[in-house]
C-alpha atoms as a PDB file:
ATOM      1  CA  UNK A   1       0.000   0.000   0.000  1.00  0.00           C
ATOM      2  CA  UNK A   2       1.096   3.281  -0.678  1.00  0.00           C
ATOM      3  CA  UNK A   3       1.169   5.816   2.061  1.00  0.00           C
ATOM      4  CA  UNK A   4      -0.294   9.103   1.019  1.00  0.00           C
ATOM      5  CA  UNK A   5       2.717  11.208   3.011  1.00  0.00           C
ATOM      6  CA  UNK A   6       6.578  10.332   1.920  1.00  0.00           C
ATOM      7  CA  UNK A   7       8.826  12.493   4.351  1.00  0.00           C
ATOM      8  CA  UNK A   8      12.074  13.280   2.501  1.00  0.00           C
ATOM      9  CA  UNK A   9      14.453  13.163   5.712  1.00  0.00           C
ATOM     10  CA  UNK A  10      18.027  13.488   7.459  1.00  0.00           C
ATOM     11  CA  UNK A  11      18.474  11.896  11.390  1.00  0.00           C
ATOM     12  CA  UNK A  12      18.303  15.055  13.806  1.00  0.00           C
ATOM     13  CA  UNK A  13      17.829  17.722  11.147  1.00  0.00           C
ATOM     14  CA  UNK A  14      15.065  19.980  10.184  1.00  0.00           C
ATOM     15  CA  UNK A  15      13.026  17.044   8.992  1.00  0.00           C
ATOM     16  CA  UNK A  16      12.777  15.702  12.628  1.00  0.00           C
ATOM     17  CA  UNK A  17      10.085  18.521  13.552  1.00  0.00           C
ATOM     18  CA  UNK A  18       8.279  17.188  10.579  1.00  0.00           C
ATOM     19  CA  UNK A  19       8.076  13.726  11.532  1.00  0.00           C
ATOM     20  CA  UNK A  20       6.945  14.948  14.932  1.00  0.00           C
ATOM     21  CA  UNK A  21       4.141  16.578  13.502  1.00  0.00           C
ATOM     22  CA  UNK A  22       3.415  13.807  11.259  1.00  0.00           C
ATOM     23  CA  UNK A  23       3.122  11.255  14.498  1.00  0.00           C
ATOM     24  CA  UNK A  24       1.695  13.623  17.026  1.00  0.00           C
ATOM     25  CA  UNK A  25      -1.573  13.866  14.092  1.00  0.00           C
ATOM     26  CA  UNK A  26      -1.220  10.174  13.508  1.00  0.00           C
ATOM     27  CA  UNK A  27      -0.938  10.377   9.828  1.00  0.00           C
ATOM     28  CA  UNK A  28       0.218   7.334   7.871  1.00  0.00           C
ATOM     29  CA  UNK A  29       3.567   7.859   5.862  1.00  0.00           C
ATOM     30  CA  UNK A  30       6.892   7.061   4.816  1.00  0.00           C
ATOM     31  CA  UNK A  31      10.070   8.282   5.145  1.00  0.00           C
ATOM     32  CA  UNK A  32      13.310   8.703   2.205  1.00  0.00           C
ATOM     33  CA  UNK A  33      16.697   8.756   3.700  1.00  0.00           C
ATOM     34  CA  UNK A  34      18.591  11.928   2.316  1.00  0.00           C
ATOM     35  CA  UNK A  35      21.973  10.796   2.566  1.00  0.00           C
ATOM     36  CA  UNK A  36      23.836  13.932   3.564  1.00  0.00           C
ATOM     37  CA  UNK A  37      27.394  11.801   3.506  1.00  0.00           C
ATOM     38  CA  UNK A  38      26.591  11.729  -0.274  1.00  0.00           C
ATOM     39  CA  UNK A  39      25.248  14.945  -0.825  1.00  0.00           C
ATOM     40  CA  UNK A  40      22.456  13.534  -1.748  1.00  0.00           C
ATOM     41  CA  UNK A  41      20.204  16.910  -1.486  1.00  0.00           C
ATOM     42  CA  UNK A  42      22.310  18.456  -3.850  1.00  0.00           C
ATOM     43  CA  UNK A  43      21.371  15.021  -6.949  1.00  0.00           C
ATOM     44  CA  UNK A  44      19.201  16.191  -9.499  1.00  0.00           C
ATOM     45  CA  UNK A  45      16.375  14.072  -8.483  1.00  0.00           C
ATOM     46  CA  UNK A  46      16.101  16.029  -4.795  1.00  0.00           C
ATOM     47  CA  UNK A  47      16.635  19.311  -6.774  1.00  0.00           C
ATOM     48  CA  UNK A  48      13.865  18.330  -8.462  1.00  0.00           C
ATOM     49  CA  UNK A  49      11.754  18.521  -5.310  1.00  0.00           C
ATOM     50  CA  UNK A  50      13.148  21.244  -3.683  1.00  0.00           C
ATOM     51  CA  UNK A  51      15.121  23.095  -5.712  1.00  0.00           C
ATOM     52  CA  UNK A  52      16.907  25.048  -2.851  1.00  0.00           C
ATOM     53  CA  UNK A  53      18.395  21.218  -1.887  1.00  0.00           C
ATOM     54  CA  UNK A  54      17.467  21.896   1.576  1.00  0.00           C
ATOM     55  CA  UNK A  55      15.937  19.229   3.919  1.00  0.00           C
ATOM     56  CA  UNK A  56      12.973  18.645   4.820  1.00  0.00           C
ATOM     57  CA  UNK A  57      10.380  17.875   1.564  1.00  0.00           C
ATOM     58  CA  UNK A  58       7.008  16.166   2.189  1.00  0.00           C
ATOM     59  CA  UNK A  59       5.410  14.771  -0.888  1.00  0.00           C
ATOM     60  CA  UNK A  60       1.631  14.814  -0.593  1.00  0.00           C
ATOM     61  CA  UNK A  61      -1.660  13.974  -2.618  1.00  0.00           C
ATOM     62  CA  UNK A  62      -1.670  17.578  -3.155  1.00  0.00           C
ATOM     63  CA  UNK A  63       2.020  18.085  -4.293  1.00  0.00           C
ATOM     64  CA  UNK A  64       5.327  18.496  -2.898  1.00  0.00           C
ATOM     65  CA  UNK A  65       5.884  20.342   0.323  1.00  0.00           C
ATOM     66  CA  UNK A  66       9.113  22.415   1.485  1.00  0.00           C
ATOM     67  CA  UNK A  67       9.897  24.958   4.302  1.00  0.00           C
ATOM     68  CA  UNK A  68       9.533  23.595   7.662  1.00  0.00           C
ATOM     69  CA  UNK A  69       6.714  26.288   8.546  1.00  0.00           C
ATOM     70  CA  UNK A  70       4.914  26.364   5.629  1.00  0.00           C
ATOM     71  CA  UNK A  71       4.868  21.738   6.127  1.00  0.00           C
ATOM     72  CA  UNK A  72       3.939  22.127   9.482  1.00  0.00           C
ATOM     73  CA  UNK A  73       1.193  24.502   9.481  1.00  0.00           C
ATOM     74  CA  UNK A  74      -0.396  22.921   6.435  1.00  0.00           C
ATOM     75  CA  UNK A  75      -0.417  19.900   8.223  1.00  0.00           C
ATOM     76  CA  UNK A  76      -2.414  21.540  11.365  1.00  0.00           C
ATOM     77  CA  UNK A  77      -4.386  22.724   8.704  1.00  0.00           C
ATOM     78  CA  UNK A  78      -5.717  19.566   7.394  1.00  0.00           C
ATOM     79  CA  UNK A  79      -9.241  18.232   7.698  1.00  0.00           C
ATOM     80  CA  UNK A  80      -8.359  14.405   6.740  1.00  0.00           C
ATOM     81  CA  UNK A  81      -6.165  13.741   9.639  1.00  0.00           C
ATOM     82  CA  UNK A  82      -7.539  10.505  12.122  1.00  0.00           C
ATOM     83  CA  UNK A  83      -8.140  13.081  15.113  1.00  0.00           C
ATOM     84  CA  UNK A  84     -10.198  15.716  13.002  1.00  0.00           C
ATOM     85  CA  UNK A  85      -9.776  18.329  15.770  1.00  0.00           C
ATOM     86  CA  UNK A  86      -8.128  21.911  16.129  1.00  0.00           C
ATOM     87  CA  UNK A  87      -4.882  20.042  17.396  1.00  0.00           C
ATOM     88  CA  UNK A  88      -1.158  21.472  16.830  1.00  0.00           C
ATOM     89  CA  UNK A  89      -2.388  25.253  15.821  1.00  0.00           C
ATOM     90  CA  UNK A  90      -5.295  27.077  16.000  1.00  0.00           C
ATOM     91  CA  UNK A  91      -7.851  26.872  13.492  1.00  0.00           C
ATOM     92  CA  UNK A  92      -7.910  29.851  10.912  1.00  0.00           C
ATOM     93  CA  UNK A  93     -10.697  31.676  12.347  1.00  0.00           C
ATOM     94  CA  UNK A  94      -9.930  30.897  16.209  1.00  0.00           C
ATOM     95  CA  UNK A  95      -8.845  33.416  18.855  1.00  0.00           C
ATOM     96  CA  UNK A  96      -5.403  33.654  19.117  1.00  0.00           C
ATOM     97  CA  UNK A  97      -4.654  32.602  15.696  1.00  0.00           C
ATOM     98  CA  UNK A  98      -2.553  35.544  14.773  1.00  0.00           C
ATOM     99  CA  UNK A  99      -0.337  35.462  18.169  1.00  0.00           C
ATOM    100  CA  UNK A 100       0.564  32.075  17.185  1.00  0.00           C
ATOM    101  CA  UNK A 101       1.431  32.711  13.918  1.00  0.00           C
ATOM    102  CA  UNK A 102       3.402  35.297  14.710  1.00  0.00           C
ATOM    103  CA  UNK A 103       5.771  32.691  17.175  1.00  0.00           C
ATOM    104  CA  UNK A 104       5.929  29.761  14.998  1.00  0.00           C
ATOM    105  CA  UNK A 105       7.238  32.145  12.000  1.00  0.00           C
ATOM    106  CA  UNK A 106       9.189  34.204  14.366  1.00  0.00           C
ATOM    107  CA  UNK A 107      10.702  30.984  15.212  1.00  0.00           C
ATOM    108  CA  UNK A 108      11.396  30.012  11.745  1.00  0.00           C
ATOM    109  CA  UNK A 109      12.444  32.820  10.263  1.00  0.00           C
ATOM    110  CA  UNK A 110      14.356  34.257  13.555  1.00  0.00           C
ATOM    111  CA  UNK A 111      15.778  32.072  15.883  1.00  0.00           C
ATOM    112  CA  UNK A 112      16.014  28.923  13.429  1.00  0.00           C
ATOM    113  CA  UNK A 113      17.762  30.619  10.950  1.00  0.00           C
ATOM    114  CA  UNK A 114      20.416  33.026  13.442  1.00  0.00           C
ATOM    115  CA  UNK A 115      21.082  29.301  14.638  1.00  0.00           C
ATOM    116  CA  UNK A 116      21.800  27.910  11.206  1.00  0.00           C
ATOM    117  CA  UNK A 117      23.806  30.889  10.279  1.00  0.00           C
ATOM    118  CA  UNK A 118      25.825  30.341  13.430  1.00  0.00           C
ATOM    119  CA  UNK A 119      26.419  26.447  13.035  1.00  0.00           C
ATOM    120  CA  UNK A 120      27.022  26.913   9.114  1.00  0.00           C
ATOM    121  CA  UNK A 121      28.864  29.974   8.861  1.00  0.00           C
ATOM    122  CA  UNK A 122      30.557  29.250   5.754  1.00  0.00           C
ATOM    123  CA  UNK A 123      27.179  29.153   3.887  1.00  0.00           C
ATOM    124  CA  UNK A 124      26.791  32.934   4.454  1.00  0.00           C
ATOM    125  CA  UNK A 125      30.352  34.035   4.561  1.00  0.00           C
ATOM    126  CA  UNK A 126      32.760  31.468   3.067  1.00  0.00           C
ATOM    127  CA  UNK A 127      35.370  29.446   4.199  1.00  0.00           C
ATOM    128  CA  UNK A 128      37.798  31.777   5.975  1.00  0.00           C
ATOM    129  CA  UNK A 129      38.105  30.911   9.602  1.00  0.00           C
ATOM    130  CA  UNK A 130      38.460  34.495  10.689  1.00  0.00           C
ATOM    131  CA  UNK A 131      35.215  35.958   9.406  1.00  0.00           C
ATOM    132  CA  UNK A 132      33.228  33.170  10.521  1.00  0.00           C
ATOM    133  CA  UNK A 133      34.397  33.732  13.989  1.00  0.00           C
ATOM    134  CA  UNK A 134      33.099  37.381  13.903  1.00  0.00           C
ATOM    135  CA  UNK A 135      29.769  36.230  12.219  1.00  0.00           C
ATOM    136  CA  UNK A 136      29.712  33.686  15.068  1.00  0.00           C
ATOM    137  CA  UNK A 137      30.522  36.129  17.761  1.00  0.00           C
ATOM    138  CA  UNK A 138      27.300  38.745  15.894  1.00  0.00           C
ATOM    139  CA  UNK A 139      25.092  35.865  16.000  1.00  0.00           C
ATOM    140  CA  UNK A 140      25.662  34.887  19.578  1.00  0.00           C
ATOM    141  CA  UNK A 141      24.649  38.378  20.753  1.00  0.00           C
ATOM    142  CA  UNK A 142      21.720  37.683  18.228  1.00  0.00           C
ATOM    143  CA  UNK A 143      20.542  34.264  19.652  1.00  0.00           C
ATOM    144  CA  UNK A 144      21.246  35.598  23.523  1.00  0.00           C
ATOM    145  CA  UNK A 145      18.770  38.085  22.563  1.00  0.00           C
ATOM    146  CA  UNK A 146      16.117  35.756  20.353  1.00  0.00           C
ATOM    147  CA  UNK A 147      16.106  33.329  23.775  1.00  0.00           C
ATOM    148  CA  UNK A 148      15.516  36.031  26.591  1.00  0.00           C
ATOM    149  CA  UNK A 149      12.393  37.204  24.302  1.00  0.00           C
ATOM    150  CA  UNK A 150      11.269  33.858  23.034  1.00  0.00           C
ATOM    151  CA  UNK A 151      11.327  32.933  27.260  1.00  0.00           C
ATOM    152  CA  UNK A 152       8.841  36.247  28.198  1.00  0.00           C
ATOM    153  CA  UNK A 153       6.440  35.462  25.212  1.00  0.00           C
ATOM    154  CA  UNK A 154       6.067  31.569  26.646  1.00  0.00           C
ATOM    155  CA  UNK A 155       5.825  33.023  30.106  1.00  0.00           C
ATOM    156  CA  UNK A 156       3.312  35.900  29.167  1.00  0.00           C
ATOM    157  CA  UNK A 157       1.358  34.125  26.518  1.00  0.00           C
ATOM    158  CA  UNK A 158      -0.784  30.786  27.710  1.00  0.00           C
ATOM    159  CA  UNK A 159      -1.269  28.097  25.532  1.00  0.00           C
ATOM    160  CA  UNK A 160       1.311  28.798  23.084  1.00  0.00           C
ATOM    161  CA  UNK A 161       3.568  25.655  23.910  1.00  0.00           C
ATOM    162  CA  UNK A 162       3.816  23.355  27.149  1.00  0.00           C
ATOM    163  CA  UNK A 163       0.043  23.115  27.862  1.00  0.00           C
ATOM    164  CA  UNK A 164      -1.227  19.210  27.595  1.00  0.00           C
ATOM    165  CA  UNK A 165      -2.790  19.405  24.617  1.00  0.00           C
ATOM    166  CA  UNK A 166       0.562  20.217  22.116  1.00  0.00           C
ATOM    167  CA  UNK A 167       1.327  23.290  19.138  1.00  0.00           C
ATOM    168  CA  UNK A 168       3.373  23.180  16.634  1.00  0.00           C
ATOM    169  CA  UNK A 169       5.830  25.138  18.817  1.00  0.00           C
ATOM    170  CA  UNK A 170       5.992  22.274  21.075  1.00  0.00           C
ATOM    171  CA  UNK A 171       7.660  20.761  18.188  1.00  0.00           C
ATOM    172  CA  UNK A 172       9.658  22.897  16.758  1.00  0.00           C
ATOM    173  CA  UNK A 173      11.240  24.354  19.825  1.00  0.00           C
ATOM    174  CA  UNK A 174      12.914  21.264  21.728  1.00  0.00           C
ATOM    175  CA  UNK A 175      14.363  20.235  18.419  1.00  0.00           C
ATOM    176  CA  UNK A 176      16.190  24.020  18.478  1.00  0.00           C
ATOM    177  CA  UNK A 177      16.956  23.489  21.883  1.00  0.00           C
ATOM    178  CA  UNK A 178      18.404  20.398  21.335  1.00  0.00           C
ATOM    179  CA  UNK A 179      20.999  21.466  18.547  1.00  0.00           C
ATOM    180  CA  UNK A 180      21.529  24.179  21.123  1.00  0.00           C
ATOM    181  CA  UNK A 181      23.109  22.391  23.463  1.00  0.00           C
ATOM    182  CA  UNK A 182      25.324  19.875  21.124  1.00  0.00           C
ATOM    183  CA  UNK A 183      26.149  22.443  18.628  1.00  0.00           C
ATOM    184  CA  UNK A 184      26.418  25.558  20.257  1.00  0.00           C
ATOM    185  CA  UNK A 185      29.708  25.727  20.734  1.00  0.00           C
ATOM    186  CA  UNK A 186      31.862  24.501  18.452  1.00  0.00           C
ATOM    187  CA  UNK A 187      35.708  23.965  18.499  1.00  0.00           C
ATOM    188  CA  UNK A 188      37.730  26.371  17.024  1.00  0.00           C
ATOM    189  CA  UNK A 189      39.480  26.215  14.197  1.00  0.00           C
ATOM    190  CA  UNK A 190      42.531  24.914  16.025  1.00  0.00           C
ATOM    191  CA  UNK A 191      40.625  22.234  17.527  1.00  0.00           C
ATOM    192  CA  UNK A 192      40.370  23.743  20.657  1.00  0.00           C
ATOM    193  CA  UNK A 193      37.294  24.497  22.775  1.00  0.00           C
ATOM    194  CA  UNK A 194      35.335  27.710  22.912  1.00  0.00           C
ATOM    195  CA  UNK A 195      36.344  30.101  26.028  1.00  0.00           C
ATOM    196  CA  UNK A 196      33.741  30.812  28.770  1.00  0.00           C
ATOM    197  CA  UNK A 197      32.819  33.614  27.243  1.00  0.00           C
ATOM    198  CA  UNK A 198      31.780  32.111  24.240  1.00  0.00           C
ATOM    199  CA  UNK A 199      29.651  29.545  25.467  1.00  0.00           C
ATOM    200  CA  UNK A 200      26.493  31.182  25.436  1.00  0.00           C
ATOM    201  CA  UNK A 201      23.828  28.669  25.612  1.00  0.00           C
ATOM    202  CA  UNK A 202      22.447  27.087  29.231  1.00  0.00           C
ATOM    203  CA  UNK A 203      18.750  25.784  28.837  1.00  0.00           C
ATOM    204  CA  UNK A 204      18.467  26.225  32.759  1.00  0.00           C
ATOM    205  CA  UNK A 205      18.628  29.663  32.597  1.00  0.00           C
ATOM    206  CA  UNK A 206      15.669  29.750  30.530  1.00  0.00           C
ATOM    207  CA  UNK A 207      12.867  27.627  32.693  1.00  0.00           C
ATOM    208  CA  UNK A 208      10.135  27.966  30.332  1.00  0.00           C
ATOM    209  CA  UNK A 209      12.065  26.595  27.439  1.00  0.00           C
ATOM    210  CA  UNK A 210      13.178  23.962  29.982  1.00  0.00           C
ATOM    211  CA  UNK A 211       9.893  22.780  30.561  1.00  0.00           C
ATOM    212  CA  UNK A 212       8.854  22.683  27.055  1.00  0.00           C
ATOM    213  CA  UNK A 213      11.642  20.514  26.146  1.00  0.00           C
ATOM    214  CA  UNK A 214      10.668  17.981  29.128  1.00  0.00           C
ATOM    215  CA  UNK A 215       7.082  18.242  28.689  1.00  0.00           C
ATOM    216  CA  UNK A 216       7.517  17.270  24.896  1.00  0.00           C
ATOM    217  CA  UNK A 217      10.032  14.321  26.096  1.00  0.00           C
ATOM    218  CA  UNK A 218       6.872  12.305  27.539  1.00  0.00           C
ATOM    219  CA  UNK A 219       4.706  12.488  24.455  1.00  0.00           C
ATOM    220  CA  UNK A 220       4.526   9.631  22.353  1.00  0.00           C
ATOM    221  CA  UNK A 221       5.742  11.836  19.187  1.00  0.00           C
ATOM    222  CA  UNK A 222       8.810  11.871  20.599  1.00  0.00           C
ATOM    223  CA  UNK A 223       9.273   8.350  21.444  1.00  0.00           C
ATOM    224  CA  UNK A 224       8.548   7.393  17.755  1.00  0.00           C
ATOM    225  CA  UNK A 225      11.684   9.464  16.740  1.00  0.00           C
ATOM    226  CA  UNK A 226      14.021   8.323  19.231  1.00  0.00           C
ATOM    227  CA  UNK A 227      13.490   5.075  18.264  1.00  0.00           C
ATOM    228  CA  UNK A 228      13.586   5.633  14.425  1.00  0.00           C
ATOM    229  CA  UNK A 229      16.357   8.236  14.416  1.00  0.00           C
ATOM    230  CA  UNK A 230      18.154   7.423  17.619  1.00  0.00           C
ATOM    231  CA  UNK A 231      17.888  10.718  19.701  1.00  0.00           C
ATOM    232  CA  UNK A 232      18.832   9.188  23.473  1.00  0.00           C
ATOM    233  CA  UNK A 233      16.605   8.714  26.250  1.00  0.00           C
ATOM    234  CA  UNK A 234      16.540  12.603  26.927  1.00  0.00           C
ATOM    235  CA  UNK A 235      16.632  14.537  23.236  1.00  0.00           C
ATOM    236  CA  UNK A 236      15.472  17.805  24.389  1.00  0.00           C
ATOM    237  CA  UNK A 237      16.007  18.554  27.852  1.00  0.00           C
ATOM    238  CA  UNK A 238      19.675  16.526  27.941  1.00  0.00           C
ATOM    239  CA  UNK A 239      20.659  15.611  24.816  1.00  0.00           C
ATOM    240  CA  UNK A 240      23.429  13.148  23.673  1.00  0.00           C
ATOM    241  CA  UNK A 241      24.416  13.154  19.646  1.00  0.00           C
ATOM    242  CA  UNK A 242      22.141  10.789  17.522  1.00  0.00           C
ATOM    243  CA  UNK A 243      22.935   7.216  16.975  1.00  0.00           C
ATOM    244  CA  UNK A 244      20.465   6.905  13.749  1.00  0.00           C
ATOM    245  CA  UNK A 245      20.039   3.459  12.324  1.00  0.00           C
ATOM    246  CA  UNK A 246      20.574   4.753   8.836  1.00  0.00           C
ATOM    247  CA  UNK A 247      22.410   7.714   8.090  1.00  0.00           C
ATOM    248  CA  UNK A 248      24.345   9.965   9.451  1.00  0.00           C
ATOM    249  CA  UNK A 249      23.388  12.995  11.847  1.00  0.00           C
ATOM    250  CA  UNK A 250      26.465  15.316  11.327  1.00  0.00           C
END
């Protein structure tokens, strides 16, 4: 039988939020290993899906999908899903609509992407060691900044993520958190490790994100992707680097 979702994916990359989304609304599909080793995003037949040869794509009934955001919220958005309630975003017309679609694109287009800059430098400035350490030492400042307001709007707005009944943002958050804490700070070009002062990530200090990541560890989303991309007994809250059983995760 063939599955009317085929997840185009990578172990612990962006694709992981998708396949949480796809098991927290219990939708049947399959999954395509995108062999990063192989730079297999970059073959003509991925390019052919996504044409910026960027990971995730989600082929549907209705076409092919890229963007995280735009995958995920379409798939909130659906009226065909086994549940057939307002789960994982608010419906179009609800209250509060607009507040959380301002935070799940904020995080998307904000804080995920200061975070990819800063643990792929070299696809915004090139290879030279020196100017990625500046861009690295602009974004920290940057992603200091994105987590001390991303921890008022959780505190100040209920319901947006950590409540029992899950959004989107529970989600897509603990997955940022989690490349947070094993990628944040890199070694140095020398192979040495970062100074104190450039360590700047510590979930701890940030106790709203803290219990988002712990509250999403105990939903049964989450145990489906440990177990098919090897993510640890803790991902988000205290995370250990993925042991996938095919692929690779770096």
């Amino acid at each position: 039988m063939t599955l009317p979702y085929r997840l185009h994916y990578a172990p612990d990359n962006a694709s992981l939020i998708v396949r949480l989304a796809l098991e927290e609304l219990r939708l049947p599909y399959s999954t395509v290993l995108v062999d990063r080793s192989a730079q297999a995003q970059r073959s003509p037949a991925y390019l052919r899906l996504n044409p910026n040869g960027t990971i995730p794509v989600l082929e549907t009934p209705e076409g092919v999908l890229f963007e995280t955001a735009a995958i995920l919220l379409w798939l909130a958005d659906r009226k065909d899903r086994p549940d057939r309630g307002g789960r994982l975003a608010p419906a179009p017309e609800a209250a509060g609509r607009g507040t959380f679609l301002t935070w799940l694109f904020w995080t998307s287009n904000t804080l995920h992407m200061d975070l990819r800059g800063y643990f792929y430098p070299e696809k915004l400035i090139g290879d030279d060691a020196a100017d990625q350490a500046k861009l690295r030492q602009v974004l920290r400042g940057r992603l200091r900044a994105d987590l001390v307001i991303l921890e008022h709007a959780l505190q100040s707005t209920p319901g947006l993520a950590g409540a029992e009944s899950a959004t989107l943002l529970d989600l897509y958050l603990p997955c940022l958190m989690r490349w947070c804490q094993l990628y944040a700070n890199p070694p140095r070009a020398d192979g040495s490790t970062a100074a104190d002062a450039e360590r700047w990530f510590d979930l701890a200090v940030h106790p709203a994100l803290l219990a988002v990541c712990q509250k999403a560890e105990t939903r049964a989303s989450t145990k489906a992707a440990q177990q098919a991309e090897g993510l640890g007994p803790t991902p988000f809250s205290n995370p250990v680097l993925a042991t996938p059983p095919e692929g690779s995760a770096t």
